[in-house]
C-alpha atoms as a PDB file:
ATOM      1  CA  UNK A   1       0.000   0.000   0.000  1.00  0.00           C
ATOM      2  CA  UNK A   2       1.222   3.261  -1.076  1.00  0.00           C
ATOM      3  CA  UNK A   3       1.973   6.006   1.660  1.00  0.00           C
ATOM      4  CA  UNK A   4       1.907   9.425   1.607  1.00  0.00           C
ATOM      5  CA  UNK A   5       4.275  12.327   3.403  1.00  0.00           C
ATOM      6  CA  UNK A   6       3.886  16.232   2.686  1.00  0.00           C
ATOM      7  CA  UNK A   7       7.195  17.661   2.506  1.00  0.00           C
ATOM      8  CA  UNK A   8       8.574  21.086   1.882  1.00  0.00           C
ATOM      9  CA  UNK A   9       9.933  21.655  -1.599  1.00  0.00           C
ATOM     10  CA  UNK A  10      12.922  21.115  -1.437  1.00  0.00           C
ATOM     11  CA  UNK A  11      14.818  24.448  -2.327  1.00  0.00           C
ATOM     12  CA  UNK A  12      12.472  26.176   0.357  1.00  0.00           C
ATOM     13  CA  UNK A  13      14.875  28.287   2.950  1.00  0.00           C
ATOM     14  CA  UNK A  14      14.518  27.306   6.382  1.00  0.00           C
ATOM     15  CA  UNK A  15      11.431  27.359   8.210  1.00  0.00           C
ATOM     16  CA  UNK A  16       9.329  26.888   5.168  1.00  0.00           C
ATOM     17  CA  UNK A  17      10.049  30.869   3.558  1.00  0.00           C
ATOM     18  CA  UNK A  18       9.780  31.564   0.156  1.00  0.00           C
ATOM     19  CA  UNK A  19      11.962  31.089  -2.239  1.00  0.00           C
ATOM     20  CA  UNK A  20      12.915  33.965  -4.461  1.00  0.00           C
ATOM     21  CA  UNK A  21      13.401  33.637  -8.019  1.00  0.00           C
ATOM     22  CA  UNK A  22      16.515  35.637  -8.189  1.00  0.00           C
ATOM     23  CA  UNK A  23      17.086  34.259 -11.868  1.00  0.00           C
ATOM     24  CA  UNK A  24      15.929  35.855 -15.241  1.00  0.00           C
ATOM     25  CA  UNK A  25      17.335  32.968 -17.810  1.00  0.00           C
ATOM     26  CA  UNK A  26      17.178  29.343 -18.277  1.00  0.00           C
ATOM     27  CA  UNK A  27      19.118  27.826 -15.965  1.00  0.00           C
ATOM     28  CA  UNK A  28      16.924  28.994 -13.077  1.00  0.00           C
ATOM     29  CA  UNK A  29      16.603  29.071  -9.387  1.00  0.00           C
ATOM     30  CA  UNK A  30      16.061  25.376  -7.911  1.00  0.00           C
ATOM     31  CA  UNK A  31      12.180  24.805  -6.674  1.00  0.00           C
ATOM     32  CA  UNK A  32      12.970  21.029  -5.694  1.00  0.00           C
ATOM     33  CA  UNK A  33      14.418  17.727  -6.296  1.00  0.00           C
ATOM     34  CA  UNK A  34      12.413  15.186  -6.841  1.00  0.00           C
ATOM     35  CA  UNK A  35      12.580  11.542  -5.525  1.00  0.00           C
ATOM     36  CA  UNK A  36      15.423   9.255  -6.823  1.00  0.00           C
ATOM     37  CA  UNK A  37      14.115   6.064  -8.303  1.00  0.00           C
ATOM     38  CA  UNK A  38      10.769   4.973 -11.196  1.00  0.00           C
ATOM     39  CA  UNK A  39       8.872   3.701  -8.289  1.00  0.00           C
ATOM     40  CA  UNK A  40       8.556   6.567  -5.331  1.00  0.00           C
ATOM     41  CA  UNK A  41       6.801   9.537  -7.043  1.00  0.00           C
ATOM     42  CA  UNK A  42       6.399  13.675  -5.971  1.00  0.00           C
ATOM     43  CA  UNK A  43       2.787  15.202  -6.547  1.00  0.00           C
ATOM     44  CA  UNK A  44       4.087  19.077  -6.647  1.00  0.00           C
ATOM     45  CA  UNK A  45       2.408  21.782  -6.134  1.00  0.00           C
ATOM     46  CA  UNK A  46       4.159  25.193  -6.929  1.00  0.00           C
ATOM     47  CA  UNK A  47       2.283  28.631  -6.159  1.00  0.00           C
ATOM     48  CA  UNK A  48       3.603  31.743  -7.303  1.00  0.00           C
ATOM     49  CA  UNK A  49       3.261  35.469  -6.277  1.00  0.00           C
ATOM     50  CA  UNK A  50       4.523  38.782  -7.863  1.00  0.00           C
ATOM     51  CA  UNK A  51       6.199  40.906  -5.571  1.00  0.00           C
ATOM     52  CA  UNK A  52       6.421  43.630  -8.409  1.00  0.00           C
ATOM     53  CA  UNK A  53       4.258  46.752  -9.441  1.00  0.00           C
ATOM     54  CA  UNK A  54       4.062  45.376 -13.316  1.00  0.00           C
ATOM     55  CA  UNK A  55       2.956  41.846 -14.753  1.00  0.00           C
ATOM     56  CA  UNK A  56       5.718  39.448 -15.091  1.00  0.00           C
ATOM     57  CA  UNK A  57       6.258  36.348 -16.647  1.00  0.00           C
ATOM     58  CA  UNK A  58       7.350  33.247 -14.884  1.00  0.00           C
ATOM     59  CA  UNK A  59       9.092  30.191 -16.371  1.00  0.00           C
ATOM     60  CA  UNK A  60       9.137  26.855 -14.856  1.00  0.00           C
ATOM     61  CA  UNK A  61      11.411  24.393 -16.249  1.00  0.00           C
ATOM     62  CA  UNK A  62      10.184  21.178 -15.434  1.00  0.00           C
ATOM     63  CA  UNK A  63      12.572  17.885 -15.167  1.00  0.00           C
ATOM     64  CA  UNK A  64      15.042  19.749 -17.743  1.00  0.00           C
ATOM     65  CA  UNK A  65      15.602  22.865 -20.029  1.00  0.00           C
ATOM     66  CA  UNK A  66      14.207  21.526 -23.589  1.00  0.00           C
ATOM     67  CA  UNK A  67      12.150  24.172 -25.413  1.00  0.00           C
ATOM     68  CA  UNK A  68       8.967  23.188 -25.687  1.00  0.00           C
ATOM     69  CA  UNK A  69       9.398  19.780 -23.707  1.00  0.00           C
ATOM     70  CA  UNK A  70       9.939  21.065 -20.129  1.00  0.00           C
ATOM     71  CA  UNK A  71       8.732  24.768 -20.576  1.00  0.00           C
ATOM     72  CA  UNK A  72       5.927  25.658 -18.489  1.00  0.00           C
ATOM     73  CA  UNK A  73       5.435  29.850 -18.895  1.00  0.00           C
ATOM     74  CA  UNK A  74       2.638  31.412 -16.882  1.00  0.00           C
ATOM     75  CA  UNK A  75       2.004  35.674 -16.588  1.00  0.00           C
ATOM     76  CA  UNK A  76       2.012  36.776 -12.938  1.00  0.00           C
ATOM     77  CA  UNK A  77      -0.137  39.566 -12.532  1.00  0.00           C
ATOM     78  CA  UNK A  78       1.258  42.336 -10.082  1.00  0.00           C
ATOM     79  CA  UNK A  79      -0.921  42.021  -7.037  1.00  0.00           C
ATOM     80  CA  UNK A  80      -2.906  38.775  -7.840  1.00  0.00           C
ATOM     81  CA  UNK A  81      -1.659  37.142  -4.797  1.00  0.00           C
ATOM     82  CA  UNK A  82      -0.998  33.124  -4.896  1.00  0.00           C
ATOM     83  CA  UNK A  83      -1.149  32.179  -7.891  1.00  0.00           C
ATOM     84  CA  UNK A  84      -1.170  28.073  -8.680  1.00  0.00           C
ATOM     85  CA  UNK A  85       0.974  27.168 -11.437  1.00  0.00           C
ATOM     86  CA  UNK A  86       2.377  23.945 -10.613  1.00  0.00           C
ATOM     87  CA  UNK A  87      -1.208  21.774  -9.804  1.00  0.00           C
ATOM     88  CA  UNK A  88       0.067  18.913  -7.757  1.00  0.00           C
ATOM     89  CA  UNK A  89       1.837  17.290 -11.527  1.00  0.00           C
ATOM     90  CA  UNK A  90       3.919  13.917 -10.583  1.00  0.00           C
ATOM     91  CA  UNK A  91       8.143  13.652 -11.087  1.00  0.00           C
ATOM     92  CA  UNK A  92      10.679  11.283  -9.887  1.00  0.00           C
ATOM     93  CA  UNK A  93      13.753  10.441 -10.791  1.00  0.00           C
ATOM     94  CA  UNK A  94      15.821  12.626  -9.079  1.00  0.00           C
ATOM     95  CA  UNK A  95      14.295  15.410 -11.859  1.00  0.00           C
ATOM     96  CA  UNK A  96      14.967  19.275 -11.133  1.00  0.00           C
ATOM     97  CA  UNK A  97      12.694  21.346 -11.051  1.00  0.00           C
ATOM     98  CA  UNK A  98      13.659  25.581 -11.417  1.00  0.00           C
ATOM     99  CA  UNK A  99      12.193  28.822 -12.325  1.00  0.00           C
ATOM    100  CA  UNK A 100      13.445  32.116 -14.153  1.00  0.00           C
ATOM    101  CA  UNK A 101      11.412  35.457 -14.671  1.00  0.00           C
ATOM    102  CA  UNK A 102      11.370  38.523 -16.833  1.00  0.00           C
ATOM    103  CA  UNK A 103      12.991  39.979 -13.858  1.00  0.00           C
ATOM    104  CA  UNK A 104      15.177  38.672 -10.966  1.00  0.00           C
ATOM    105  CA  UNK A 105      13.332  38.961  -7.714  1.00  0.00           C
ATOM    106  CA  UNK A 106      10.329  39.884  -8.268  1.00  0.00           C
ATOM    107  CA  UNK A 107       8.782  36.382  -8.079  1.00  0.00           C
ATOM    108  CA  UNK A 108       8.297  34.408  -4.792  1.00  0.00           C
ATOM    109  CA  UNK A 109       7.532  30.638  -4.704  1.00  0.00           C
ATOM    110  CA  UNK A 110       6.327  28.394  -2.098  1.00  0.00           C
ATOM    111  CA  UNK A 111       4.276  25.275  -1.971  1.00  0.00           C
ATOM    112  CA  UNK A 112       4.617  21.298  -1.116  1.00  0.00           C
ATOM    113  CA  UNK A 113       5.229  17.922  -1.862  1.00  0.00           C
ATOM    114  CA  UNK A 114       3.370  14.911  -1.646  1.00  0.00           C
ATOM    115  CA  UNK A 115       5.898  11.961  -1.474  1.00  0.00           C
ATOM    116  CA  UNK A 116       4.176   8.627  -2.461  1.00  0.00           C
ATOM    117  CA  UNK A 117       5.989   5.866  -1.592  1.00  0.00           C
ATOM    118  CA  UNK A 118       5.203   2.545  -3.627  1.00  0.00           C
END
């Protein structure tokens, strides 16, 4: 039977903070690491907020860097609060997950992990 464990991406600064995207090109800040292994998977769920007075767009780059493959792009809007743009998707295998914006710190990031071990 498969179990569950909520864990704290794994770039997160201590105490659970947010992690700023402080990068504007591909490669980006590191959101998390998933699980090692084909078995064990991550059900991740990445929330974004812009810090800025402008729209911004946020890039996640999702197991890798290929254009389209692992792309994910999503506009911010200035004041919109949390904004989901990672909606609990599955990884493993030790995959990276980052993020880069149209401008360097002006994106925060938090959210979670499920961990489901087979």
């Amino acid at each position: 039977m498969a179990t569950y464990s909520k864990q704290l991406l794994s770039g997160t600064p201590a105490s659970g903070r947010n992690i700023k995207v402080d990068q504007n090109t591909a490669t980006g800040t590191l959101i998390h690491t998933a699980v090692a292994g084909a078995s064990d998977m991550d059900e991740i769920w990445i929330y974004a907020c812009n810090i800025d007075t402008v729209d911004r767009k946020l890039t996640i780059e999702y197991g890798g860097v290929a254009d389209p493959d692992d792309l994910t792009e999503v506009t911010i809007a200035t004041e919109a609060g949390w904004v989901l743009v990672c909606p609990g998707t599955l990884l493993n295998g030790g995959l990276i997950v980052r993020a880069f914006a149209a401008s360097a710190d002006k994106i925060n990031i938090n959210g979670y992990v499920n961990r489901i071990t087979a």
